[in-house]
PDB file of N, CA and C in Angstrom:
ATOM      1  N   UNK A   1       0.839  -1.185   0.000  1.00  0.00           N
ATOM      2  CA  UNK A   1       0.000   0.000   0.000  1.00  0.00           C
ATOM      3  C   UNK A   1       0.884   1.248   0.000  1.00  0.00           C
ATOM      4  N   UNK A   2       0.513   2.531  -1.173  1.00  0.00           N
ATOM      5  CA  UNK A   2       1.301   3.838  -0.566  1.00  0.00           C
ATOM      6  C   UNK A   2       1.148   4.377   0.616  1.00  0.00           C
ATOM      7  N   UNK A   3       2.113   4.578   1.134  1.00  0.00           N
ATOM      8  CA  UNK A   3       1.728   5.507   2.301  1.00  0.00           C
ATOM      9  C   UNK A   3       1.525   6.869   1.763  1.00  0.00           C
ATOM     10  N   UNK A   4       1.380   7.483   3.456  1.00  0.00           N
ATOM     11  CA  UNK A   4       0.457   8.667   3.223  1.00  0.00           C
ATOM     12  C   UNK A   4       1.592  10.119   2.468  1.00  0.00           C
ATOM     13  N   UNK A   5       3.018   9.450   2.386  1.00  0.00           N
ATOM     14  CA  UNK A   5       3.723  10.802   2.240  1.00  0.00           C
ATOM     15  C   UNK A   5       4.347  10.345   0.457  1.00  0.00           C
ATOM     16  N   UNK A   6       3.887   8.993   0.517  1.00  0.00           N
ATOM     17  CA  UNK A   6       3.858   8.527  -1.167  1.00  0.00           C
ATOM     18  C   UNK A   6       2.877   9.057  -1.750  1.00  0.00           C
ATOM     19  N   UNK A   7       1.531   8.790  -1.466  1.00  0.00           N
ATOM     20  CA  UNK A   7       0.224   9.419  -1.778  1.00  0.00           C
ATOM     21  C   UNK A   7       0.571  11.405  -2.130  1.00  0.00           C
ATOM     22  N   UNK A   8       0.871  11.493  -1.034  1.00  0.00           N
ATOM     23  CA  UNK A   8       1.306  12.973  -1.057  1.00  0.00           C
ATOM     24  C   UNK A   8       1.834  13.854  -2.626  1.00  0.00           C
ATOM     25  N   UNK A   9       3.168  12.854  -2.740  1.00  0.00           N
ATOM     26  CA  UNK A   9       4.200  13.117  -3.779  1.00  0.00           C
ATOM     27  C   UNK A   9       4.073  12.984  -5.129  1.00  0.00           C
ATOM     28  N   UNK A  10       3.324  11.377  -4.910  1.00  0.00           N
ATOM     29  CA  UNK A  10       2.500  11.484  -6.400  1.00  0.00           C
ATOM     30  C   UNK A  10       1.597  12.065  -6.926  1.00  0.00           C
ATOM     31  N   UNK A  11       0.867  12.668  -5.771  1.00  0.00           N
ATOM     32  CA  UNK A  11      -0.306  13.968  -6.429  1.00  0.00           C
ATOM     33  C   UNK A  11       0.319  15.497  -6.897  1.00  0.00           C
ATOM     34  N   UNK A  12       1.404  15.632  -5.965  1.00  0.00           N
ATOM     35  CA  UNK A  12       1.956  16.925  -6.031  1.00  0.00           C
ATOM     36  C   UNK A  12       2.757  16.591  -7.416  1.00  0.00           C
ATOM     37  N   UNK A  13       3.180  15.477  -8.311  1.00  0.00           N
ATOM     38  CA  UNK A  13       3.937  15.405  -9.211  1.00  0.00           C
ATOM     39  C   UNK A  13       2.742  15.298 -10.269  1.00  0.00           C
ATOM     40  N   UNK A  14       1.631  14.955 -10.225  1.00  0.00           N
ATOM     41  CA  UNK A  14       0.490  15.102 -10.992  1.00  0.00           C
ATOM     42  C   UNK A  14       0.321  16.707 -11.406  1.00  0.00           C
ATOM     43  N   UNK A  15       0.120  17.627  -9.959  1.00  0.00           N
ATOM     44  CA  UNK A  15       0.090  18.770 -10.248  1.00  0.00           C
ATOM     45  C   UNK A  15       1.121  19.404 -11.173  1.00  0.00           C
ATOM     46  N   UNK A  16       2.630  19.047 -10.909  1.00  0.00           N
ATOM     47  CA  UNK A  16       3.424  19.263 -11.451  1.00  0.00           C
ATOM     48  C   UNK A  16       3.422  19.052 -12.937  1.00  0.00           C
ATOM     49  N   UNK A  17       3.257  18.014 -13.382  1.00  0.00           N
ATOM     50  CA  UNK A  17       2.696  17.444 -14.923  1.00  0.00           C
ATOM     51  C   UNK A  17       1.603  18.263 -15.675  1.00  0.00           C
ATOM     52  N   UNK A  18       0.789  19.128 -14.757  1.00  0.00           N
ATOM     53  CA  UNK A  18      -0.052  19.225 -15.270  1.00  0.00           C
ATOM     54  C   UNK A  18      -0.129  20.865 -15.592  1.00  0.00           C
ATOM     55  N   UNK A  19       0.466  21.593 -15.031  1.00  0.00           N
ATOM     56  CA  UNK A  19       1.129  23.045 -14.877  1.00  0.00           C
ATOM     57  C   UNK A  19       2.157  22.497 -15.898  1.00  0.00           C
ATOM     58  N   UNK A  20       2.837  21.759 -16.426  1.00  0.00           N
ATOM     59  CA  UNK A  20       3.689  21.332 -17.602  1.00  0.00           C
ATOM     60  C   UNK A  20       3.077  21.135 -18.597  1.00  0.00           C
ATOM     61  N   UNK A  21       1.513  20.925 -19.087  1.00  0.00           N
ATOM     62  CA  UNK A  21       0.912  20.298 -19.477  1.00  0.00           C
ATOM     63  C   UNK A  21       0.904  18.754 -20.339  1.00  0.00           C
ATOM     64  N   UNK A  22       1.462  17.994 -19.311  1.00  0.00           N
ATOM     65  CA  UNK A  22       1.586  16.706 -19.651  1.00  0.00           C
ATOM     66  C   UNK A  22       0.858  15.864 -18.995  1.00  0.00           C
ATOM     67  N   UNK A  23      -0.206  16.483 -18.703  1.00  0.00           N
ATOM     68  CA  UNK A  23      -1.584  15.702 -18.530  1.00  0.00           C
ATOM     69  C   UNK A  23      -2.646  16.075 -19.378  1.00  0.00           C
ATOM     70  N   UNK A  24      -3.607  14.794 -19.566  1.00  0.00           N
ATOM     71  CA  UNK A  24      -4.490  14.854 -20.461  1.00  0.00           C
ATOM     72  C   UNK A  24      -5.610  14.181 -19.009  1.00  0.00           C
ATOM     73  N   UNK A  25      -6.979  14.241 -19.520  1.00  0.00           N
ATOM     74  CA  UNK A  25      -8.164  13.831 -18.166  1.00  0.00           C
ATOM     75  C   UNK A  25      -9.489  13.858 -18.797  1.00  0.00           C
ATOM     76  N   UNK A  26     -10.258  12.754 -18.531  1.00  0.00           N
ATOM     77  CA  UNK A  26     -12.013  11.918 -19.278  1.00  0.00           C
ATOM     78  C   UNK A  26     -11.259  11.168 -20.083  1.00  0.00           C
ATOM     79  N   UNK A  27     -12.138  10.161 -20.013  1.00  0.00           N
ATOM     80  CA  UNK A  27     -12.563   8.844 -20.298  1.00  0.00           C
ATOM     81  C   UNK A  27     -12.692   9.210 -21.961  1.00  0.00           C
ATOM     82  N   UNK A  28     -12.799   9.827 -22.805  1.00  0.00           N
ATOM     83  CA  UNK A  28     -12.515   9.523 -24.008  1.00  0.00           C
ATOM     84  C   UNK A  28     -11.607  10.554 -24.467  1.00  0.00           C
ATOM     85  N   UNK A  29     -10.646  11.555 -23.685  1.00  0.00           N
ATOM     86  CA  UNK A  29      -9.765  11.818 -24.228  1.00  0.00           C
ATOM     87  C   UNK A  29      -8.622  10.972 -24.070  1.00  0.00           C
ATOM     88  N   UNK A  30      -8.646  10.519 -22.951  1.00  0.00           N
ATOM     89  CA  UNK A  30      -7.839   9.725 -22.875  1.00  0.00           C
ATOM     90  C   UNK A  30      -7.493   8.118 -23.497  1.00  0.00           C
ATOM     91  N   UNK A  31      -8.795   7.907 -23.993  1.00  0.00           N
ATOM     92  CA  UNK A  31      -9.205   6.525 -24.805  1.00  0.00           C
ATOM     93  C   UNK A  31      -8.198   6.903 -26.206  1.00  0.00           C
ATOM     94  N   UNK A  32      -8.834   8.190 -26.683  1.00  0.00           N
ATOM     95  CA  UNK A  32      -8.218   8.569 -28.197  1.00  0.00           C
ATOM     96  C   UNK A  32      -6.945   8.453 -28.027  1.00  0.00           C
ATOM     97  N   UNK A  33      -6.228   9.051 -26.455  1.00  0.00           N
ATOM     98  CA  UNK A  33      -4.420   9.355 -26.731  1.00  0.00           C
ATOM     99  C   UNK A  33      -3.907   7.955 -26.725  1.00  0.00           C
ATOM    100  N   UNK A  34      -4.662   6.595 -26.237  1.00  0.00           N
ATOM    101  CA  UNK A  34      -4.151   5.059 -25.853  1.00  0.00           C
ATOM    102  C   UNK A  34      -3.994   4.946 -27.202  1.00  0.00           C
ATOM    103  N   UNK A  35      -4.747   5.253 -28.329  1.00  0.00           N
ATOM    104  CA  UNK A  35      -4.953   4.301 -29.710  1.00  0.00           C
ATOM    105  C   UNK A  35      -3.688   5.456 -30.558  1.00  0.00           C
ATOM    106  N   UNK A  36      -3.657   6.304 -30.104  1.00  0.00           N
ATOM    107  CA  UNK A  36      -2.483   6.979 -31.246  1.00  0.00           C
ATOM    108  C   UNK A  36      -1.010   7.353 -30.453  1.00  0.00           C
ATOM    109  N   UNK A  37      -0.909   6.424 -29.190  1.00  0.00           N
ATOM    110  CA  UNK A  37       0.255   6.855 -28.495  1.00  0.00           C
ATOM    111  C   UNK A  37       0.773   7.685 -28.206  1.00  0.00           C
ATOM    112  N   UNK A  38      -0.085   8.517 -27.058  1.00  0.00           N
ATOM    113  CA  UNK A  38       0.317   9.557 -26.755  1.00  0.00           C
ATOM    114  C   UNK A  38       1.009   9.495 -25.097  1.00  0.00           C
ATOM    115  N   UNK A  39       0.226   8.377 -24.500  1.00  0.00           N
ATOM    116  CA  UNK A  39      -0.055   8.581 -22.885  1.00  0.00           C
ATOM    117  C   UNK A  39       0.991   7.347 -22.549  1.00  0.00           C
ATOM    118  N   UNK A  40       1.711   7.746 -21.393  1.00  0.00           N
ATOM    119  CA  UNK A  40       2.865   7.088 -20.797  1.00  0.00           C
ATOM    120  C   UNK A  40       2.150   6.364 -19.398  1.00  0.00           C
ATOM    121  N   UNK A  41       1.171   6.573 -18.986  1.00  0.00           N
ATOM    122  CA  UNK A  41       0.460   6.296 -17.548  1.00  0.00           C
ATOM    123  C   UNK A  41      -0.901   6.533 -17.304  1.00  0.00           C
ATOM    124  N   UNK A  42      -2.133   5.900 -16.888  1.00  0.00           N
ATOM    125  CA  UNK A  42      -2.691   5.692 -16.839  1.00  0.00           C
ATOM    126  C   UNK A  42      -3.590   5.751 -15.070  1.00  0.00           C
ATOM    127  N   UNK A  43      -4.007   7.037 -14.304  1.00  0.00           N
ATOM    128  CA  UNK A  43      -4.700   6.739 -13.338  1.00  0.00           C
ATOM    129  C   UNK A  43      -6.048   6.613 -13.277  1.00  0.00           C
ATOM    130  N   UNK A  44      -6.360   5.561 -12.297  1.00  0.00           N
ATOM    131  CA  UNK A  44      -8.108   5.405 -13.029  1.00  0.00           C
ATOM    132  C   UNK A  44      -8.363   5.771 -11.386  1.00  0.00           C
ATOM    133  N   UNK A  45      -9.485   6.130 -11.021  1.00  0.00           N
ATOM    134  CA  UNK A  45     -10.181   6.654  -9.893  1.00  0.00           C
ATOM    135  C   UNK A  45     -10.500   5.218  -8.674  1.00  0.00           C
ATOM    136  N   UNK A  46     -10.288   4.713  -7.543  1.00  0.00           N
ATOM    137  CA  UNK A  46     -10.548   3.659  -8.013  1.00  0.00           C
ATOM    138  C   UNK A  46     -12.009   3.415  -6.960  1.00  0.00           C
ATOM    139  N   UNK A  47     -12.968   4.691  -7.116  1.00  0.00           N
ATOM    140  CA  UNK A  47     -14.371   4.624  -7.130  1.00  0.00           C
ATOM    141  C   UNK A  47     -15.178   4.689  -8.431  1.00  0.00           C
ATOM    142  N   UNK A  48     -14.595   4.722  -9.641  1.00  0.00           N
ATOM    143  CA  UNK A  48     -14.350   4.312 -10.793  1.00  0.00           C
ATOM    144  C   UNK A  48     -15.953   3.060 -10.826  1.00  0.00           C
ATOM    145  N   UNK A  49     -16.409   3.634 -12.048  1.00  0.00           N
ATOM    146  CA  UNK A  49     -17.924   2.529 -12.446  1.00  0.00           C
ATOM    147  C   UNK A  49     -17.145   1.213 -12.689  1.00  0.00           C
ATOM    148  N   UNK A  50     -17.858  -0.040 -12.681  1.00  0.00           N
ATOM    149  CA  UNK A  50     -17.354  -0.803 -13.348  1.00  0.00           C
ATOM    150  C   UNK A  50     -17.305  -0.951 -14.904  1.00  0.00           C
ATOM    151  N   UNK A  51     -18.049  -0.113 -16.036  1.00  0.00           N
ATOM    152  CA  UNK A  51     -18.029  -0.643 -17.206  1.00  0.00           C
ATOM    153  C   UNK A  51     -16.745   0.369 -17.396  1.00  0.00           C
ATOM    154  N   UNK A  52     -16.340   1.163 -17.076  1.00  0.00           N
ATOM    155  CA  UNK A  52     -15.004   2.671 -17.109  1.00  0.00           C
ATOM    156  C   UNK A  52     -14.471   1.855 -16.804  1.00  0.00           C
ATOM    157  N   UNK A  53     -13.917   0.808 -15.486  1.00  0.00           N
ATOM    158  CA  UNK A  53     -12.843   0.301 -15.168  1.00  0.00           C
ATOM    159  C   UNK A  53     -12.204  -0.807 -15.980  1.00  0.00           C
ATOM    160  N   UNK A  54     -13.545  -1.680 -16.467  1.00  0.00           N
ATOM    161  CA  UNK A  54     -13.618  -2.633 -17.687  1.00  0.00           C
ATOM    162  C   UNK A  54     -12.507  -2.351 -19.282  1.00  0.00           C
ATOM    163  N   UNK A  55     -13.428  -1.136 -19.428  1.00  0.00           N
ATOM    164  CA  UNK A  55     -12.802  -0.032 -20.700  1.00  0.00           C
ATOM    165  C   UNK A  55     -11.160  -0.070 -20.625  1.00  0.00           C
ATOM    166  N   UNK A  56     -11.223   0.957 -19.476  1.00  0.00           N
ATOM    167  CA  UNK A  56      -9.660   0.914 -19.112  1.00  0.00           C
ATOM    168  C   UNK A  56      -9.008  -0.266 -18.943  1.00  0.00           C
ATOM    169  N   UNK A  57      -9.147  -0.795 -18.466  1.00  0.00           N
ATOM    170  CA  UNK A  57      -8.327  -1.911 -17.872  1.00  0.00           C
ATOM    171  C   UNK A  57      -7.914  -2.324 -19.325  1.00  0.00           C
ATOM    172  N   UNK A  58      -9.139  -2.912 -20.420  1.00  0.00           N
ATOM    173  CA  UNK A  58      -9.077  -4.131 -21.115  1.00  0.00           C
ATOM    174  C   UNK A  58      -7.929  -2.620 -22.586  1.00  0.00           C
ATOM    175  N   UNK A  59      -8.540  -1.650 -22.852  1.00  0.00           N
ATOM    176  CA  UNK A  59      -7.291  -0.705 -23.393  1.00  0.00           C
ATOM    177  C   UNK A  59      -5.531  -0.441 -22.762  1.00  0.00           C
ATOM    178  N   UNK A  60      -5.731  -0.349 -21.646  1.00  0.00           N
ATOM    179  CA  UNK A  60      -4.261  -0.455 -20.882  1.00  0.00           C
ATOM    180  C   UNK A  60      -3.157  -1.457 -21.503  1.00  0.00           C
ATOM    181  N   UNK A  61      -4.089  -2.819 -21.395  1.00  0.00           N
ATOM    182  CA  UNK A  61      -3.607  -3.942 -21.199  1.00  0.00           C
ATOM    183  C   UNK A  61      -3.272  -3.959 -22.505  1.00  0.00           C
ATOM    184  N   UNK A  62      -4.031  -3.542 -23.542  1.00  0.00           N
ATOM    185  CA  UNK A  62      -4.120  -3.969 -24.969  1.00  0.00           C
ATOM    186  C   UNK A  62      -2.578  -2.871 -25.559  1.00  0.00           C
ATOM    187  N   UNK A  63      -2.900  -1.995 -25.319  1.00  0.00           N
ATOM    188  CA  UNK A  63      -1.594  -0.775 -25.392  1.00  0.00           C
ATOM    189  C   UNK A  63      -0.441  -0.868 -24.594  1.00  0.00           C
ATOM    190  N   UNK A  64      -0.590  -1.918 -23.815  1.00  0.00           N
ATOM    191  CA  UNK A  64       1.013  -1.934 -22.744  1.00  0.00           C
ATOM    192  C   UNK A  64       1.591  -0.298 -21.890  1.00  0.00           C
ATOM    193  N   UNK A  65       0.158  -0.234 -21.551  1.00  0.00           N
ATOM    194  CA  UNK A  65       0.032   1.224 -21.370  1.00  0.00           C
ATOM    195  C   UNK A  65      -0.124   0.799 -19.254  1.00  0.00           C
ATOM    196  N   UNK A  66       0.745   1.258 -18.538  1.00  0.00           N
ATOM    197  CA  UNK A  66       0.478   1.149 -17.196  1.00  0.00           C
ATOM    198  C   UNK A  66      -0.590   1.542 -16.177  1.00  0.00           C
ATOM    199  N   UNK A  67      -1.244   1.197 -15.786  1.00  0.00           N
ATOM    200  CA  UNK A  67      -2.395   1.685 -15.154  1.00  0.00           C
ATOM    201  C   UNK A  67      -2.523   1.227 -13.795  1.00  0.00           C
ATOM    202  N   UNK A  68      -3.009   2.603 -13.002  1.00  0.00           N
ATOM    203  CA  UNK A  68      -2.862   2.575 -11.733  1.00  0.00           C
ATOM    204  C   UNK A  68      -3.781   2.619 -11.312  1.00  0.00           C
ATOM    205  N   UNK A  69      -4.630   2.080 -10.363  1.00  0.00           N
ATOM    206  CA  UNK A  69      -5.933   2.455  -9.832  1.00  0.00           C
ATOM    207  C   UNK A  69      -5.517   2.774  -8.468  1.00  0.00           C
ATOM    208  N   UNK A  70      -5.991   4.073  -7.935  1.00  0.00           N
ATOM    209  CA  UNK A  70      -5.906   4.745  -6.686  1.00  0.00           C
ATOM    210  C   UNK A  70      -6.572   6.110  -6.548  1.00  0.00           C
ATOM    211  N   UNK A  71      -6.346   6.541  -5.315  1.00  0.00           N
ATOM    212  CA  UNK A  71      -6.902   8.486  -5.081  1.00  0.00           C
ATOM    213  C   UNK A  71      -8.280   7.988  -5.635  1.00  0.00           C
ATOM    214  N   UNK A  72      -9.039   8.518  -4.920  1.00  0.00           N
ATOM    215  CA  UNK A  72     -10.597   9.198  -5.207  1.00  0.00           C
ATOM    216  C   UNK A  72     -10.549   9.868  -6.308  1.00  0.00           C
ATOM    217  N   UNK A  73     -11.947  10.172  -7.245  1.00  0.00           N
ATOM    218  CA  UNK A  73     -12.006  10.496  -8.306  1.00  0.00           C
ATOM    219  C   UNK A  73     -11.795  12.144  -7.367  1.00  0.00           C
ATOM    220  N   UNK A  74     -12.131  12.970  -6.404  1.00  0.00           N
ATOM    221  CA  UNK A  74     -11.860  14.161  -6.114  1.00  0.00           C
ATOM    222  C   UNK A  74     -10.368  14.564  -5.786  1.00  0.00           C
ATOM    223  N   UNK A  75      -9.989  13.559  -5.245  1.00  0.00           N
ATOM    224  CA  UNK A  75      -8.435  13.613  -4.881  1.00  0.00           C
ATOM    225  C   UNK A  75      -7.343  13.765  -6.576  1.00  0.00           C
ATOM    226  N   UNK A  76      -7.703  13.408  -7.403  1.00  0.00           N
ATOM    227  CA  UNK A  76      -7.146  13.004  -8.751  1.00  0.00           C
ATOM    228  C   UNK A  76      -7.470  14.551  -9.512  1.00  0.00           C
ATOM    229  N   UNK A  77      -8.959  15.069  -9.078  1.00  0.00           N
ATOM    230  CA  UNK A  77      -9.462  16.719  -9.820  1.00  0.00           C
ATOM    231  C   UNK A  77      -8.579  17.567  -9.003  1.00  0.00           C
ATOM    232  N   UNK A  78      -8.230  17.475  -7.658  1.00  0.00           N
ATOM    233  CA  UNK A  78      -8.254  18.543  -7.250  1.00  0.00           C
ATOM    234  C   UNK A  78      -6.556  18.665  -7.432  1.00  0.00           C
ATOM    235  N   UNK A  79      -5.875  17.218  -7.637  1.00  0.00           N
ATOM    236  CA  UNK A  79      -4.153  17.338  -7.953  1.00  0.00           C
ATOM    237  C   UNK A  79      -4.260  18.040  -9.264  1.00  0.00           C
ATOM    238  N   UNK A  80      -5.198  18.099 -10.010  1.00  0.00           N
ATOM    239  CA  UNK A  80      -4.157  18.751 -11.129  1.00  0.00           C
ATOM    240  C   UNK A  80      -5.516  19.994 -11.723  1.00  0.00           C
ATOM    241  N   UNK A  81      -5.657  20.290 -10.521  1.00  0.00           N
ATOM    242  CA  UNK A  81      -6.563  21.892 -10.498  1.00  0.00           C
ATOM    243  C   UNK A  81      -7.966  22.005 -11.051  1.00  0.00           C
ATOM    244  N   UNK A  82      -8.892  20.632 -11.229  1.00  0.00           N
ATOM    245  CA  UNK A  82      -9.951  20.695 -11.658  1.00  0.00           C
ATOM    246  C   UNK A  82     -10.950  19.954 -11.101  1.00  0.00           C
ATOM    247  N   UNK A  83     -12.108  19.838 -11.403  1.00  0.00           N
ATOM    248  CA  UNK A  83     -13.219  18.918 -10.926  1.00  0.00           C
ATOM    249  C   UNK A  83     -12.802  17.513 -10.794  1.00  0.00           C
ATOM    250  N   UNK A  84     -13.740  17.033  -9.621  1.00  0.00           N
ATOM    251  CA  UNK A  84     -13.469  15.631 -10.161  1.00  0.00           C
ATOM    252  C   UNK A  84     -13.131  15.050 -11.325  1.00  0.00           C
ATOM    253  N   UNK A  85     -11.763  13.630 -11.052  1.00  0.00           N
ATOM    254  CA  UNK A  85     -11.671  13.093 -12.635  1.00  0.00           C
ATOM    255  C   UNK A  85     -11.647  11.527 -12.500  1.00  0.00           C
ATOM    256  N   UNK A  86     -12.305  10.945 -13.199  1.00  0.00           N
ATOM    257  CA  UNK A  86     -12.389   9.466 -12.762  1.00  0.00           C
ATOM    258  C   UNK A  86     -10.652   9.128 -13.725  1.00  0.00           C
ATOM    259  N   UNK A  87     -10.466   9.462 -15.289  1.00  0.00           N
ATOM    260  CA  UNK A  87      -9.423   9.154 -15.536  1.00  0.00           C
ATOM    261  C   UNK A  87      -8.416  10.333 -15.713  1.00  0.00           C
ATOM    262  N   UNK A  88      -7.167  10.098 -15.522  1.00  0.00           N
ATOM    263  CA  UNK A  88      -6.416  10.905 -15.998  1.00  0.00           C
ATOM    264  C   UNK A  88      -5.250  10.004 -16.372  1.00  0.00           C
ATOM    265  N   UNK A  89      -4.059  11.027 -17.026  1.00  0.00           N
ATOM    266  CA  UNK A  89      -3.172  10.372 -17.968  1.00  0.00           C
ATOM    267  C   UNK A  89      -1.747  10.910 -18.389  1.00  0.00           C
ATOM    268  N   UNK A  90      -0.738  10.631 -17.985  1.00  0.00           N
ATOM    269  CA  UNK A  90       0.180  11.523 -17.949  1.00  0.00           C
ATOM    270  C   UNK A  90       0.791  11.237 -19.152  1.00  0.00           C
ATOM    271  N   UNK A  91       1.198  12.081 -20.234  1.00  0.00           N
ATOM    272  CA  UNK A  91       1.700  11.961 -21.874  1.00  0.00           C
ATOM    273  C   UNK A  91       3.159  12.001 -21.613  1.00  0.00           C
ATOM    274  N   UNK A  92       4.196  12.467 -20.675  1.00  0.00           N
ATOM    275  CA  UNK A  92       5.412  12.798 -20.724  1.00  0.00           C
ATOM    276  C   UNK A  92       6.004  11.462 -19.700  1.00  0.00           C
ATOM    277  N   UNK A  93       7.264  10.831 -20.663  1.00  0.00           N
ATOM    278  CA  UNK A  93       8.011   9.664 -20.217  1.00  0.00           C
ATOM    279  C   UNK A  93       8.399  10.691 -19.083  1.00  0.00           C
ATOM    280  N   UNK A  94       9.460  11.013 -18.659  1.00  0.00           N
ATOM    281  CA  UNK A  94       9.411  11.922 -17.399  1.00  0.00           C
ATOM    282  C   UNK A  94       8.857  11.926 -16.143  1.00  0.00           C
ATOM    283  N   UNK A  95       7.720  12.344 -16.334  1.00  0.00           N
ATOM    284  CA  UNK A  95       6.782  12.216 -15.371  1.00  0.00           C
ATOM    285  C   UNK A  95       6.205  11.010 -15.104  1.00  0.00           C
ATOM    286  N   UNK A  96       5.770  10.342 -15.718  1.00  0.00           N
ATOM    287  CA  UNK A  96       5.622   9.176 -15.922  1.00  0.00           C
ATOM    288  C   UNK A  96       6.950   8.197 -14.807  1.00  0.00           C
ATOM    289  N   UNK A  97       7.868   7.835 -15.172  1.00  0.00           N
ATOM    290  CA  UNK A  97       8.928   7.636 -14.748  1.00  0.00           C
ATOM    291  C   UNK A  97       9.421   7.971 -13.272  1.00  0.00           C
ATOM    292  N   UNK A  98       8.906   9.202 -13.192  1.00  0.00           N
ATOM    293  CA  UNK A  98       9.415   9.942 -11.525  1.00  0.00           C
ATOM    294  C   UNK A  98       7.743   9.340 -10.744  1.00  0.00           C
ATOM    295  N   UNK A  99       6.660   8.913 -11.586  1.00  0.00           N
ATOM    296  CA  UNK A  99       5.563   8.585 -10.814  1.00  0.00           C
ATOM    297  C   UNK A  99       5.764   7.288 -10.550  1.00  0.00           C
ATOM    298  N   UNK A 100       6.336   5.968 -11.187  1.00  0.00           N
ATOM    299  CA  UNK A 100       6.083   4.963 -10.738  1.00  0.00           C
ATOM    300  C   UNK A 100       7.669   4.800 -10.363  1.00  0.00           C
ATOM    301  N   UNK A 101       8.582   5.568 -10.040  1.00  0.00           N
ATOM    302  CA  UNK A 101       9.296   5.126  -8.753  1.00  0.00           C
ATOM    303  C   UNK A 101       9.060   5.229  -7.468  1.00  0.00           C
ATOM    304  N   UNK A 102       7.863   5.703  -7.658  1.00  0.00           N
ATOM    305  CA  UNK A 102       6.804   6.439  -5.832  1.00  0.00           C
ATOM    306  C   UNK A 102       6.516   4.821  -5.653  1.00  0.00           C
ATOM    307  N   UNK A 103       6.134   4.144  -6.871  1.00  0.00           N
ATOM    308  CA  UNK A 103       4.919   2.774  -6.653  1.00  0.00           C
ATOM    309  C   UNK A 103       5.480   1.978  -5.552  1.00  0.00           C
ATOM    310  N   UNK A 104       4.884   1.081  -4.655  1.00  0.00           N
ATOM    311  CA  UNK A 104       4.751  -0.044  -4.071  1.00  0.00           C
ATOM    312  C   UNK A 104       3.865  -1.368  -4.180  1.00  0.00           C
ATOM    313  N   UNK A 105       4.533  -2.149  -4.062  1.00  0.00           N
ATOM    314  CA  UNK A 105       3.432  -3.601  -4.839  1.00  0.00           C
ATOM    315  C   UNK A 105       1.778  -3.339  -4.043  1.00  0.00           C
ATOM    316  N   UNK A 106       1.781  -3.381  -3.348  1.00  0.00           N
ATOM    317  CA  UNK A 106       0.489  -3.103  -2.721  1.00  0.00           C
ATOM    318  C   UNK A 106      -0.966  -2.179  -3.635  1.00  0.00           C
ATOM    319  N   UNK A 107      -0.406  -1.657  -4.460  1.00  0.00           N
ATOM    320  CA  UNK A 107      -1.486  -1.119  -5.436  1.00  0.00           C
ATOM    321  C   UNK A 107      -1.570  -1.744  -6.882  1.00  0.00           C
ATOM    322  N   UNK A 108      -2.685  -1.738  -7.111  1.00  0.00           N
ATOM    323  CA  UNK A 108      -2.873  -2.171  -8.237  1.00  0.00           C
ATOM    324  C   UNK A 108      -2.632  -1.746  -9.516  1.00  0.00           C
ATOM    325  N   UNK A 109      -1.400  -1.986 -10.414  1.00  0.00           N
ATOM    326  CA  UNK A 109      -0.461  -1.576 -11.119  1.00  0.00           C
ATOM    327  C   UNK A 109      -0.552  -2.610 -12.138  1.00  0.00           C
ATOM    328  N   UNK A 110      -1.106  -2.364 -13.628  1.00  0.00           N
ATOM    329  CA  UNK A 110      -0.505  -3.964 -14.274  1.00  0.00           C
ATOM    330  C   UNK A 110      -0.325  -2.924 -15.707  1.00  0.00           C
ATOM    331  N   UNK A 111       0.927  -3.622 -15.871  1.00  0.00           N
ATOM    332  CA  UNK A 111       2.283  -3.323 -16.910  1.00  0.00           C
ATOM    333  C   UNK A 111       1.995  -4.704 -18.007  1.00  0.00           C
TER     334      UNK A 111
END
């Protein structure tokens, strides 16, 4: 499981990404960036519907695209300055990279 000062870091690096603009966020912008390779990471909300989690999951998997399920869909809006977001998506290897050295096996992560 992340702890609470992992949790912390990876939101504040969300924000960071996103003031960079190397975040993209919804469920079909982010669908479009999986099919033309845009997106390096993948967070799904993980109060997340089941047919959204379905979607995602079974695109992730199909794109070798990493996906994280964690943070509340409010916790995920309010890291990178907006409304609730069930998905969001970080486009920059970079960021990407500095986010899943935060990871710990304890979350649900499939590569």
């Amino acid at each position: 499981m992340l702890e609470a000062r992992d949790n912390e870091s990876i939101l504040q690096l969300l924000g960071l990404a996103q003031r960079a603009r190397k975040v993209i966020s919804g469920e079909t912008v982010v669908l479009s960036a999986l099919s033309s390779g845009d997106v390096q990471l993948v967070f799904l909300a993980s109060d997340a519907g089941q047919s959204t989690k379905k979607r995602m999951e079974d695109k992730t998997t199909y794109y070798q695209i990493p996906l994280l399920v964690c943070f509340h869909r409010g916790e995920l809006g309010r890291a990178i300055g907006k409304e609730e977001r069930v998905v969001v998506a970080i486009t920059d290897p970079g960021f990407a990279q500095a986010i899943r050295r935060k990871i710990h096996t304890g979350v649900s992560f499939n590569e």
